[in-house]
C-alpha atoms as a PDB file:
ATOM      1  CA  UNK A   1     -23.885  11.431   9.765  1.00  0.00           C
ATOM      2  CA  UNK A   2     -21.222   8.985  10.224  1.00  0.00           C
ATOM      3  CA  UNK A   3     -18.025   9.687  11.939  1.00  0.00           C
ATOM      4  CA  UNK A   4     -14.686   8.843  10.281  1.00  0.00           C
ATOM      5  CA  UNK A   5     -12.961   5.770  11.964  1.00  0.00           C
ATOM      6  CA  UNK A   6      -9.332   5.891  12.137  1.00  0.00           C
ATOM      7  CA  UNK A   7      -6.906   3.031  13.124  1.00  0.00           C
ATOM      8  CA  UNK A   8      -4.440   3.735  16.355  1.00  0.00           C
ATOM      9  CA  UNK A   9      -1.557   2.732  13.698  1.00  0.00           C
ATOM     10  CA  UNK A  10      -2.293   5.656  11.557  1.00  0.00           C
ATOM     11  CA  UNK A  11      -1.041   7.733  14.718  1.00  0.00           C
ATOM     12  CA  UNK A  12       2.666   6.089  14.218  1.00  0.00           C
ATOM     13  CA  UNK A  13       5.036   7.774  11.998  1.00  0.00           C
ATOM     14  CA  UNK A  14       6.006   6.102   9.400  1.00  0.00           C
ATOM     15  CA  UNK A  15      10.208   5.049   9.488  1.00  0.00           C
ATOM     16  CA  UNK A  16      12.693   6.442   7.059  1.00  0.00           C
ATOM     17  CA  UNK A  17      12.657   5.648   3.785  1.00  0.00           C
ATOM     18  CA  UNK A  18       9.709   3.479   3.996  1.00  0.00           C
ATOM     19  CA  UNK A  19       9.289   2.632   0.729  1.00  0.00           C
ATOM     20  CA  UNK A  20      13.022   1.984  -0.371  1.00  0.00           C
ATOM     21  CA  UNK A  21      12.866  -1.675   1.327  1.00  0.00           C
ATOM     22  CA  UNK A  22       9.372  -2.711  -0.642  1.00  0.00           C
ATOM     23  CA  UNK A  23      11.098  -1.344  -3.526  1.00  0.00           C
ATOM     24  CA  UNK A  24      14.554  -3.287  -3.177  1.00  0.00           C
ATOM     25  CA  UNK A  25      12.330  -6.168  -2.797  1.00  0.00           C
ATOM     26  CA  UNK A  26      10.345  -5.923  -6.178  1.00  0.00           C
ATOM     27  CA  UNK A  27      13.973  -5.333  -7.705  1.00  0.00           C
ATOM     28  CA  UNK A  28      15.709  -8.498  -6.271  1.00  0.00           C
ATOM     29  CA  UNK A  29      12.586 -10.481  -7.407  1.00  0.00           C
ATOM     30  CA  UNK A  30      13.073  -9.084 -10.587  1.00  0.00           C
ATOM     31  CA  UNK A  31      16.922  -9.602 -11.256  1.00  0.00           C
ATOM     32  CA  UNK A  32      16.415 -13.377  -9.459  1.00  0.00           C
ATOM     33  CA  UNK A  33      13.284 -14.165 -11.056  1.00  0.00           C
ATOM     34  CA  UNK A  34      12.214 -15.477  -6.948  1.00  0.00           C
ATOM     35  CA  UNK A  35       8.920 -13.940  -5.657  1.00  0.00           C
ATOM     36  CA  UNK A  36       8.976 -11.157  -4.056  1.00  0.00           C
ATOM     37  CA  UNK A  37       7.714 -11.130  -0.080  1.00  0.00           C
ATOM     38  CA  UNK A  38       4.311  -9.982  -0.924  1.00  0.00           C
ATOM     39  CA  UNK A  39       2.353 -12.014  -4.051  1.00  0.00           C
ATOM     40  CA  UNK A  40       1.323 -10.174  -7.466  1.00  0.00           C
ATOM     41  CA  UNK A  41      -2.320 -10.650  -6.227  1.00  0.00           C
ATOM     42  CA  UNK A  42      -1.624  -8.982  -2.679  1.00  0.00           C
ATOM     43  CA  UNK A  43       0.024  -6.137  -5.145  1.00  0.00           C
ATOM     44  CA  UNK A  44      -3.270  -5.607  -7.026  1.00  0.00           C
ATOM     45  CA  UNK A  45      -5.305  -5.782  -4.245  1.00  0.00           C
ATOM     46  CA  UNK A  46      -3.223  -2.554  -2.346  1.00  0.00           C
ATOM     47  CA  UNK A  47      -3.554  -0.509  -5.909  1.00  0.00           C
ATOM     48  CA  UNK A  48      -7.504  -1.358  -6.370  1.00  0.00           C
ATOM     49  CA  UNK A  49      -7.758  -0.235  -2.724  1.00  0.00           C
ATOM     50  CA  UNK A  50      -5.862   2.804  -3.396  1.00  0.00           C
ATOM     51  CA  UNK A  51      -8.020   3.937  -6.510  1.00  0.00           C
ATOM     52  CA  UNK A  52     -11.456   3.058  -5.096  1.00  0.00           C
ATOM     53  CA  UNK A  53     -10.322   5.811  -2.176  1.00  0.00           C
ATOM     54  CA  UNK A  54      -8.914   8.024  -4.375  1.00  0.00           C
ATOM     55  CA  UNK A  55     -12.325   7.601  -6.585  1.00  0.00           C
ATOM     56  CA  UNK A  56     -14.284   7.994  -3.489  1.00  0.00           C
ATOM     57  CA  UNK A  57     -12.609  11.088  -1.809  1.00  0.00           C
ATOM     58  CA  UNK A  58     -13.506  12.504  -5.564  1.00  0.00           C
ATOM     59  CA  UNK A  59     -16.827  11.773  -5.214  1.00  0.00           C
ATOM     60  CA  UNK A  60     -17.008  13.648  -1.258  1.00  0.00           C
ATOM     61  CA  UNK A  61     -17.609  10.401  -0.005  1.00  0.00           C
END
């Protein structure tokens, strides 16, 4: 049986508000029409990651 591997970084709290600058940035790329700091295709890639573990955790794996 495998044991689960965890990252030292997942030991840091996140800061406050973590999400507010990631979302100010999608905004501003939106009202400029500039990119935003992270690609579409970096985007996608985070959100299939996040549903193949969500799909997996279902699963007991």
């Amino acid at each position: 049986m495998a044991s689960p591997v965890f990252p030292d970084f997942f030991k840091d709290p996140l800061p406050e508000n973590f999400f507010v600058p990631l979302i100010e940035d999608l905004m501003r790329a939106f009202d400029t029409g500039e990119d935003s700091r992270c690609s579409r295709r970096d985007y996608r890639q985070v959100l299939e990651i996040a549903i193949a573990r969500k799909q997996s955790v279902a699963r007991n794996h």
